[in-house]
PDB file of N, CA and C in Angstrom:
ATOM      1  N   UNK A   1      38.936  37.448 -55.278  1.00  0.00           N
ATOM      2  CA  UNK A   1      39.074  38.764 -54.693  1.00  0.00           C
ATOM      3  C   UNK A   1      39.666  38.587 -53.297  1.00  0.00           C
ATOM      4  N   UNK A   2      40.259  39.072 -52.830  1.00  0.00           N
ATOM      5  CA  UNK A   2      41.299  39.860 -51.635  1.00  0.00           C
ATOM      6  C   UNK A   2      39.963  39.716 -50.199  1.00  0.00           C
ATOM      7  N   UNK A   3      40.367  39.522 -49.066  1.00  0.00           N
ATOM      8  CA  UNK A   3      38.931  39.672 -48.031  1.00  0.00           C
ATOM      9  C   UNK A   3      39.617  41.371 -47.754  1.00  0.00           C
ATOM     10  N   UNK A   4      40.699  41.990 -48.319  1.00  0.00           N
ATOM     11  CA  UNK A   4      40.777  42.991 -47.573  1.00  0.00           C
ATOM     12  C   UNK A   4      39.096  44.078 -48.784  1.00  0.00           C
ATOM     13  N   UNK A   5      40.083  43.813 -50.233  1.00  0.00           N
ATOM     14  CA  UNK A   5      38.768  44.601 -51.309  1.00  0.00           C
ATOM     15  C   UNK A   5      37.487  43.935 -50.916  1.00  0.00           C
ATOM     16  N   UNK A   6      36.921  42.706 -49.957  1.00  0.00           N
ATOM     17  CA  UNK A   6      35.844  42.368 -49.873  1.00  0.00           C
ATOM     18  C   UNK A   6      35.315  42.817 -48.563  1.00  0.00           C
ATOM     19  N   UNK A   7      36.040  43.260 -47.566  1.00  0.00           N
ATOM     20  CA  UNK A   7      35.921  44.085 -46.460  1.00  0.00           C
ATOM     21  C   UNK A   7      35.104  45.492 -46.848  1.00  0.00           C
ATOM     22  N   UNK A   8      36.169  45.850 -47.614  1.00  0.00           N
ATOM     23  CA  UNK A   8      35.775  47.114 -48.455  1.00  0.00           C
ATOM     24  C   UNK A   8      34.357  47.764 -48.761  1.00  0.00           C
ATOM     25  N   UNK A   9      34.127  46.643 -49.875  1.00  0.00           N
ATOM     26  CA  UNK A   9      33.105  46.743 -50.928  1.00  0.00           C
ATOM     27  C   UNK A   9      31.937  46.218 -49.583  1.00  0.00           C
ATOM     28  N   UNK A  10      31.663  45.707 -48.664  1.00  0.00           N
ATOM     29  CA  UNK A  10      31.104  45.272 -47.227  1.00  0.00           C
ATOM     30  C   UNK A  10      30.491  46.960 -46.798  1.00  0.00           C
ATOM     31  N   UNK A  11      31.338  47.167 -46.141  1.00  0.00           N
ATOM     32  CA  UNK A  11      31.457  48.121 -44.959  1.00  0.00           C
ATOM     33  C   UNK A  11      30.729  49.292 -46.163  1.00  0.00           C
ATOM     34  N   UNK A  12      31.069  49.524 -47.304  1.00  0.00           N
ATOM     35  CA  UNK A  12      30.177  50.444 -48.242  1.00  0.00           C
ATOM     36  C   UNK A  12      29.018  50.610 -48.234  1.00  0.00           C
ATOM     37  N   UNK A  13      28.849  49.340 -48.320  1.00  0.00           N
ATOM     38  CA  UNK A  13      27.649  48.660 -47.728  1.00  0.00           C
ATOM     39  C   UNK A  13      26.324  49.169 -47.179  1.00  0.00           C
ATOM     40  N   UNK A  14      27.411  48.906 -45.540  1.00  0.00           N
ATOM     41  CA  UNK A  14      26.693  49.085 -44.791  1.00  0.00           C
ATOM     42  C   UNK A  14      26.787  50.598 -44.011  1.00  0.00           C
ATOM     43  N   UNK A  15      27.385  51.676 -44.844  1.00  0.00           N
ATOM     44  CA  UNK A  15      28.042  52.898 -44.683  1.00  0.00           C
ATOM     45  C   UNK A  15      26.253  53.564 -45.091  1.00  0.00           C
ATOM     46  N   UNK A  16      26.431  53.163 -46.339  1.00  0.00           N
ATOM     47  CA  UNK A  16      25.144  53.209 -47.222  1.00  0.00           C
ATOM     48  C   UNK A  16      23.624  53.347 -46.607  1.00  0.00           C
ATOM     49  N   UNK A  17      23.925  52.196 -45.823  1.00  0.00           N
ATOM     50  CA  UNK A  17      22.554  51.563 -45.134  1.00  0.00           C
ATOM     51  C   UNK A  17      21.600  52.732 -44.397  1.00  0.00           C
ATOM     52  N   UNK A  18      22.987  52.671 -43.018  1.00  0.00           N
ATOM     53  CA  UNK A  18      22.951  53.666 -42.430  1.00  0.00           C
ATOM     54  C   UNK A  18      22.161  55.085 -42.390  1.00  0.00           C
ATOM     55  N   UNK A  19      22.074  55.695 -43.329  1.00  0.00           N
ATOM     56  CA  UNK A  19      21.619  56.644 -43.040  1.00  0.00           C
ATOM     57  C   UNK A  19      22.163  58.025 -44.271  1.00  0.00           C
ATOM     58  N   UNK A  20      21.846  59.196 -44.021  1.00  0.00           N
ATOM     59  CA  UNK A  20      22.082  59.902 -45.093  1.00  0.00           C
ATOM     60  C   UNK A  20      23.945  60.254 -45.159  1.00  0.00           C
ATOM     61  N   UNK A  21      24.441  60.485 -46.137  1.00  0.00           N
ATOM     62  CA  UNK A  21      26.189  60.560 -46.614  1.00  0.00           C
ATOM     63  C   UNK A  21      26.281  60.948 -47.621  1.00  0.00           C
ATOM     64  N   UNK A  22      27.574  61.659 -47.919  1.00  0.00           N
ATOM     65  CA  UNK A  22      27.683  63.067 -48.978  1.00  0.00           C
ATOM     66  C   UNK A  22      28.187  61.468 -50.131  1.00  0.00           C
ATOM     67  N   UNK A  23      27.211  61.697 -50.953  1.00  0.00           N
ATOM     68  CA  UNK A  23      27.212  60.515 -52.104  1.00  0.00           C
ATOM     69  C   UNK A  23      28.399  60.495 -53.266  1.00  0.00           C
ATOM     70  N   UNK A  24      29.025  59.491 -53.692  1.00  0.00           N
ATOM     71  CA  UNK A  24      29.916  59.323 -54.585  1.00  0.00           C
ATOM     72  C   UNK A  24      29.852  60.315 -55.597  1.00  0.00           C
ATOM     73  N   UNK A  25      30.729  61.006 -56.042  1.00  0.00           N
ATOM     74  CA  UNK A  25      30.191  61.731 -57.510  1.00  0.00           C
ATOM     75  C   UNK A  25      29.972  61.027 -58.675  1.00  0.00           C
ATOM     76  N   UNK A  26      30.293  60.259 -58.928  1.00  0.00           N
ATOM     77  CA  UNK A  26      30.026  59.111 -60.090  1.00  0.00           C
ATOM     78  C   UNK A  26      29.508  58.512 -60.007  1.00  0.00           C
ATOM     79  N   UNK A  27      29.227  57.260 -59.338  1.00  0.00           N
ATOM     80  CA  UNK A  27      27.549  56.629 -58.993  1.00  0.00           C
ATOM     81  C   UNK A  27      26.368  57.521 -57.908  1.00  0.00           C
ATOM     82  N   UNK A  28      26.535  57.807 -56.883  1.00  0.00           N
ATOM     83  CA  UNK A  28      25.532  58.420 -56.180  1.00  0.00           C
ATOM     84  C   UNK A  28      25.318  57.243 -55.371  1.00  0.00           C
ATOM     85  N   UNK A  29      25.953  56.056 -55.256  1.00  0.00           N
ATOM     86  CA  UNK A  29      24.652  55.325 -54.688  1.00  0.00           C
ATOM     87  C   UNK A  29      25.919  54.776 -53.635  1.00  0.00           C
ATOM     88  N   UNK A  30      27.043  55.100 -53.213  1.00  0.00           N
ATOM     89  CA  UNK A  30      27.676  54.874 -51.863  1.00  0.00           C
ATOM     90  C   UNK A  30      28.449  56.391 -51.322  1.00  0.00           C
ATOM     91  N   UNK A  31      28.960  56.377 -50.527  1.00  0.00           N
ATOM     92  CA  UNK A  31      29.079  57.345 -49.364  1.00  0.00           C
ATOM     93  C   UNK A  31      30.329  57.658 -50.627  1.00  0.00           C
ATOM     94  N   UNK A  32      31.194  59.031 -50.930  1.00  0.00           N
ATOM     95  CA  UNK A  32      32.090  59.790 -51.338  1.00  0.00           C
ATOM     96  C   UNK A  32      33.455  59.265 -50.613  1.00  0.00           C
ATOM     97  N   UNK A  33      34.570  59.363 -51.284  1.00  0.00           N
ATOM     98  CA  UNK A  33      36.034  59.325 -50.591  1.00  0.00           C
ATOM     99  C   UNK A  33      36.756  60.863 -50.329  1.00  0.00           C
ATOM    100  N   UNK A  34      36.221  60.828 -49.095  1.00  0.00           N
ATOM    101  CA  UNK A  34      36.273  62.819 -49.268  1.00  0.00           C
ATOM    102  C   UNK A  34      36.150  63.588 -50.383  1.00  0.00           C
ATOM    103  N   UNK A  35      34.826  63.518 -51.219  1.00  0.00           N
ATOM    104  CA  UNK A  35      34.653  64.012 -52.123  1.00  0.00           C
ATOM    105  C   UNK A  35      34.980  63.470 -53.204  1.00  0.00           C
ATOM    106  N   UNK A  36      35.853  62.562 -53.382  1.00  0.00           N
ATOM    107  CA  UNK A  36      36.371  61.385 -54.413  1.00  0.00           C
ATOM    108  C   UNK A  36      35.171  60.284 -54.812  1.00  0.00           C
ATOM    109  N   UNK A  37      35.412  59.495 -55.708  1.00  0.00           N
ATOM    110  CA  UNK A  37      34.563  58.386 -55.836  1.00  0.00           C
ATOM    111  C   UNK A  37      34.745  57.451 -54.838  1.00  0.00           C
ATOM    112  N   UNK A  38      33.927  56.148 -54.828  1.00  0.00           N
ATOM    113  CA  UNK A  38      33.728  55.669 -53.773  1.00  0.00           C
ATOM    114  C   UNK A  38      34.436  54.662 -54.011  1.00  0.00           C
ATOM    115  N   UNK A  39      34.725  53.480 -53.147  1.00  0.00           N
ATOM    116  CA  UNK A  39      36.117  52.102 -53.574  1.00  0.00           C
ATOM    117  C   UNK A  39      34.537  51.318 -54.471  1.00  0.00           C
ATOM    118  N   UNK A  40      33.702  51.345 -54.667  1.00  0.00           N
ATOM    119  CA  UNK A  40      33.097  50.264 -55.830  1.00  0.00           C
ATOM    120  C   UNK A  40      33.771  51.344 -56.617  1.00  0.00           C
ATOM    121  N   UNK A  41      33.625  52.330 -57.484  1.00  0.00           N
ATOM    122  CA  UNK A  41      33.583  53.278 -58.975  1.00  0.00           C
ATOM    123  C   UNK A  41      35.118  53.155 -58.847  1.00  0.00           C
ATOM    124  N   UNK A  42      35.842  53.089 -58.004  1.00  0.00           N
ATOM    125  CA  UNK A  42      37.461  52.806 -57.458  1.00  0.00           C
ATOM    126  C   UNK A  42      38.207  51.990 -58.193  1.00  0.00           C
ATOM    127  N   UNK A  43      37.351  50.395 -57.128  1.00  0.00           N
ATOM    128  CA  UNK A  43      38.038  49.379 -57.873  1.00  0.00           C
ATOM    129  C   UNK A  43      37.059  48.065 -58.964  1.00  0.00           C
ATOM    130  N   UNK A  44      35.669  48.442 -58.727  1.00  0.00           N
ATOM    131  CA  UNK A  44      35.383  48.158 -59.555  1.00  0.00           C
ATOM    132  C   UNK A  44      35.777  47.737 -61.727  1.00  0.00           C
ATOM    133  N   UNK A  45      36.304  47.149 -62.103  1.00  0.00           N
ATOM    134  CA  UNK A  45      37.116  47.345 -63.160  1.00  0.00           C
ATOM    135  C   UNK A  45      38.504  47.808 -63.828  1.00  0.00           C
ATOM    136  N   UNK A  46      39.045  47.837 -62.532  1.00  0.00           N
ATOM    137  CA  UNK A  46      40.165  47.793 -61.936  1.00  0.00           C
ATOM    138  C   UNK A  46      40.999  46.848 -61.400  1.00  0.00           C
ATOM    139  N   UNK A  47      40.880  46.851 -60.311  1.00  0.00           N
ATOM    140  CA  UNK A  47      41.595  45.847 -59.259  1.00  0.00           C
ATOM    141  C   UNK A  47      40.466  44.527 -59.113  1.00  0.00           C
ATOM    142  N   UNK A  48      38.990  44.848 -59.363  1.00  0.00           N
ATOM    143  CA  UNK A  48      38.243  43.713 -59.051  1.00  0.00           C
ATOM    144  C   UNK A  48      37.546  43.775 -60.410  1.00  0.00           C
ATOM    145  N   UNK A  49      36.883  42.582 -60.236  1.00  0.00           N
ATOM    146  CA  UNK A  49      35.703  42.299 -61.941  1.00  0.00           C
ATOM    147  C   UNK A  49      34.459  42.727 -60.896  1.00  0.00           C
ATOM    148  N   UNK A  50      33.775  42.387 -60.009  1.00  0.00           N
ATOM    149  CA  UNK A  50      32.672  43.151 -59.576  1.00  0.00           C
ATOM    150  C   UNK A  50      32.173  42.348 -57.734  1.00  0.00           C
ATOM    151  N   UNK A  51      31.530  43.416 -57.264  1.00  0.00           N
ATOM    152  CA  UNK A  51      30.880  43.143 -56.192  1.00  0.00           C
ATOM    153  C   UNK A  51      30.141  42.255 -55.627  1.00  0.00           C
ATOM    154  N   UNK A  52      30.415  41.048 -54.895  1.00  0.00           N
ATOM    155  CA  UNK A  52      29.372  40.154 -54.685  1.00  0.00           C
ATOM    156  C   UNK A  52      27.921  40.482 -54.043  1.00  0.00           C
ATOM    157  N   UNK A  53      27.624  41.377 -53.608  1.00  0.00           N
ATOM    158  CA  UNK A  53      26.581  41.793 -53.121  1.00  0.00           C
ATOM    159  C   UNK A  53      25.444  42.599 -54.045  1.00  0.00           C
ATOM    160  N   UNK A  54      26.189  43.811 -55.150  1.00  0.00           N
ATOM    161  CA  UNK A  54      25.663  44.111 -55.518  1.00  0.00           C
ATOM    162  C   UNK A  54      25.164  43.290 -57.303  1.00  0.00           C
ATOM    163  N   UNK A  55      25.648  41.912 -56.920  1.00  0.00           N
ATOM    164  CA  UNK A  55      24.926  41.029 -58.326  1.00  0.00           C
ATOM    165  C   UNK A  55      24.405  39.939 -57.184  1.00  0.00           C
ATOM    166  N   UNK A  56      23.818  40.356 -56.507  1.00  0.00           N
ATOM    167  CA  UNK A  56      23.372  39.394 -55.778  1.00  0.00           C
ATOM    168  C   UNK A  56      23.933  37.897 -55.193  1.00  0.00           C
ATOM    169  N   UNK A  57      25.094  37.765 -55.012  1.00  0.00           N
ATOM    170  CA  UNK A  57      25.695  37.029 -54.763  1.00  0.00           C
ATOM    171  C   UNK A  57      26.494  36.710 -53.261  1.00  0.00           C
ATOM    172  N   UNK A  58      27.303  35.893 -52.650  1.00  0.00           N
ATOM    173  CA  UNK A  58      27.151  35.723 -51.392  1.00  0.00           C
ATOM    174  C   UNK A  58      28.576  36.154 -51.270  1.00  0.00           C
ATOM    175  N   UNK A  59      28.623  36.872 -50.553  1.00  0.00           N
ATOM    176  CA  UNK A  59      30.099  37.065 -49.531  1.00  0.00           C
ATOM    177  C   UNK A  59      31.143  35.719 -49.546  1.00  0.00           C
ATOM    178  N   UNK A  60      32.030  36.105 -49.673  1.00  0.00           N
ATOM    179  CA  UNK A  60      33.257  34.617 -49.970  1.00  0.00           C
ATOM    180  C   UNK A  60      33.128  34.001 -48.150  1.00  0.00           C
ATOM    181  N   UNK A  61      33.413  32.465 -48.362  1.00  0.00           N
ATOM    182  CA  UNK A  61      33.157  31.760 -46.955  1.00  0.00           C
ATOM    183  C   UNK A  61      34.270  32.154 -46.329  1.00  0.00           C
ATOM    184  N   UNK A  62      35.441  32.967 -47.247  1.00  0.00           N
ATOM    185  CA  UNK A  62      36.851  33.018 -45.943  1.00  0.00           C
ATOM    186  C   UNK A  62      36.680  34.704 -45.509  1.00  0.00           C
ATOM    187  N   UNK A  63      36.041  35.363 -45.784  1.00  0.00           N
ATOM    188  CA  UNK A  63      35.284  36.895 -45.754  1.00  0.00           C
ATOM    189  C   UNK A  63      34.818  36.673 -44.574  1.00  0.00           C
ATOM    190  N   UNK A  64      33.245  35.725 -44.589  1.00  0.00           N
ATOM    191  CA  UNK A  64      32.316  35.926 -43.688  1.00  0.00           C
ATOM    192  C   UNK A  64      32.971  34.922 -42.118  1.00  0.00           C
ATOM    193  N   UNK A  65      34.109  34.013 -42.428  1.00  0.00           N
ATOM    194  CA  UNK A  65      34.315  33.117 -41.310  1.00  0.00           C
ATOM    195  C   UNK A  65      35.574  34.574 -40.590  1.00  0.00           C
ATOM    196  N   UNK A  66      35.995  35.267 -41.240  1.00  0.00           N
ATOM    197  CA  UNK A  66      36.798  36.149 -40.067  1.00  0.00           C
ATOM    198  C   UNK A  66      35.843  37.261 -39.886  1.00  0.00           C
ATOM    199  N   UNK A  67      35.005  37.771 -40.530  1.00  0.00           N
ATOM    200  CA  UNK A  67      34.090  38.786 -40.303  1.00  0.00           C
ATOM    201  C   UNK A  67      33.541  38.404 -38.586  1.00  0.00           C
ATOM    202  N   UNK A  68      32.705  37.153 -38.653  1.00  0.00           N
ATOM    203  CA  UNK A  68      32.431  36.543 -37.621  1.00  0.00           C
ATOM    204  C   UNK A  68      33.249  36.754 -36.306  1.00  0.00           C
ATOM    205  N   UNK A  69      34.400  36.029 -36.834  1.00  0.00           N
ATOM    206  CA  UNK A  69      36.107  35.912 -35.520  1.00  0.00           C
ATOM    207  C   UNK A  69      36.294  37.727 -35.534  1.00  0.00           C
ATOM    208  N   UNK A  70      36.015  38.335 -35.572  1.00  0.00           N
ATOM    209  CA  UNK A  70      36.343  39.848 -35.370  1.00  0.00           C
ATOM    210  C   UNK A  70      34.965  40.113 -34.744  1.00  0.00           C
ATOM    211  N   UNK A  71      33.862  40.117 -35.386  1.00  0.00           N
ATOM    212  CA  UNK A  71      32.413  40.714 -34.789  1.00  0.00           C
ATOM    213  C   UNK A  71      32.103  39.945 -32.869  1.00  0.00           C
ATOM    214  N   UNK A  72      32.405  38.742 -32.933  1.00  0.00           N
ATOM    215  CA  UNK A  72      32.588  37.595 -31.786  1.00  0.00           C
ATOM    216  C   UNK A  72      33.574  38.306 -30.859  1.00  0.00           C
ATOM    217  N   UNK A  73      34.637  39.427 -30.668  1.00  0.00           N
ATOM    218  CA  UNK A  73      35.423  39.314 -29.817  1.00  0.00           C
ATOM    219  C   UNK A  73      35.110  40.480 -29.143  1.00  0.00           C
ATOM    220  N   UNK A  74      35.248  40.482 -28.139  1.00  0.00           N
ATOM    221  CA  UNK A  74      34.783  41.749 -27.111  1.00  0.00           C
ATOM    222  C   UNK A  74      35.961  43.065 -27.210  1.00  0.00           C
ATOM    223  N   UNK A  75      35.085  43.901 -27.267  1.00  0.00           N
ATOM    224  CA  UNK A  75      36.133  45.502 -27.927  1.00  0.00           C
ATOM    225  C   UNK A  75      37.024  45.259 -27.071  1.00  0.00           C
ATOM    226  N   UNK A  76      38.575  46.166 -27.051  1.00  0.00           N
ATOM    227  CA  UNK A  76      39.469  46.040 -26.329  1.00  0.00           C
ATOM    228  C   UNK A  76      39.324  47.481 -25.541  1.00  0.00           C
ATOM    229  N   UNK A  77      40.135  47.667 -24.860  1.00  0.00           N
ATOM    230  CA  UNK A  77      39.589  48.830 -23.999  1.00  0.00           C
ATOM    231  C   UNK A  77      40.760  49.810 -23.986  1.00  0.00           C
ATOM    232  N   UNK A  78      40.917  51.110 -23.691  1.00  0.00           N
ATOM    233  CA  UNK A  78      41.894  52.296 -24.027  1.00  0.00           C
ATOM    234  C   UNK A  78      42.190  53.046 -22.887  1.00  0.00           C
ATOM    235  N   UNK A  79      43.670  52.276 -22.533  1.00  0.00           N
ATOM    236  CA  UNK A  79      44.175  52.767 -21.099  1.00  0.00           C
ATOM    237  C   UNK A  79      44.280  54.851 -21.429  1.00  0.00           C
TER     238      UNK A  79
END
């Protein structure tokens, strides 16, 4: 899988986590694409065979080593 579809299927995630969000119409169980399904019901069986997180499985090591190099760098600032 792509770190961009593993970004993705991530941030759903943690969209999820968060707090209450107008729910997928087809699963219910991640945040809506303006009212659309969500990128798991998306690309789930599609573009990907399935989610590492939600079969319990670990985030790819080239995912979590730039996740890191992005989370590590201090925001940039807006002249």
């Amino acid at each position: 899988m792509c770190v961009t579809c593993e970004h993705m299927l991530y941030e759903e995630h943690r969209s999820a986590e968060a707090g209450p969000f107008d729910p997928c119409p087809e699963c219910k169980k991640f945040p809506s694409n303006d009212g659309k399904e969500c990128y798991h019901c998306f690309s789930i069986g599609n573009t990907i065979d399935e989610c590492p997180e939600c079969q319990g499985q670990p985030w790819s090591e080239e995912f979590l080593v730039i996740k890191e190099e992005i989370e590590s760098q201090p925001p940039g600032t807006i002249h």
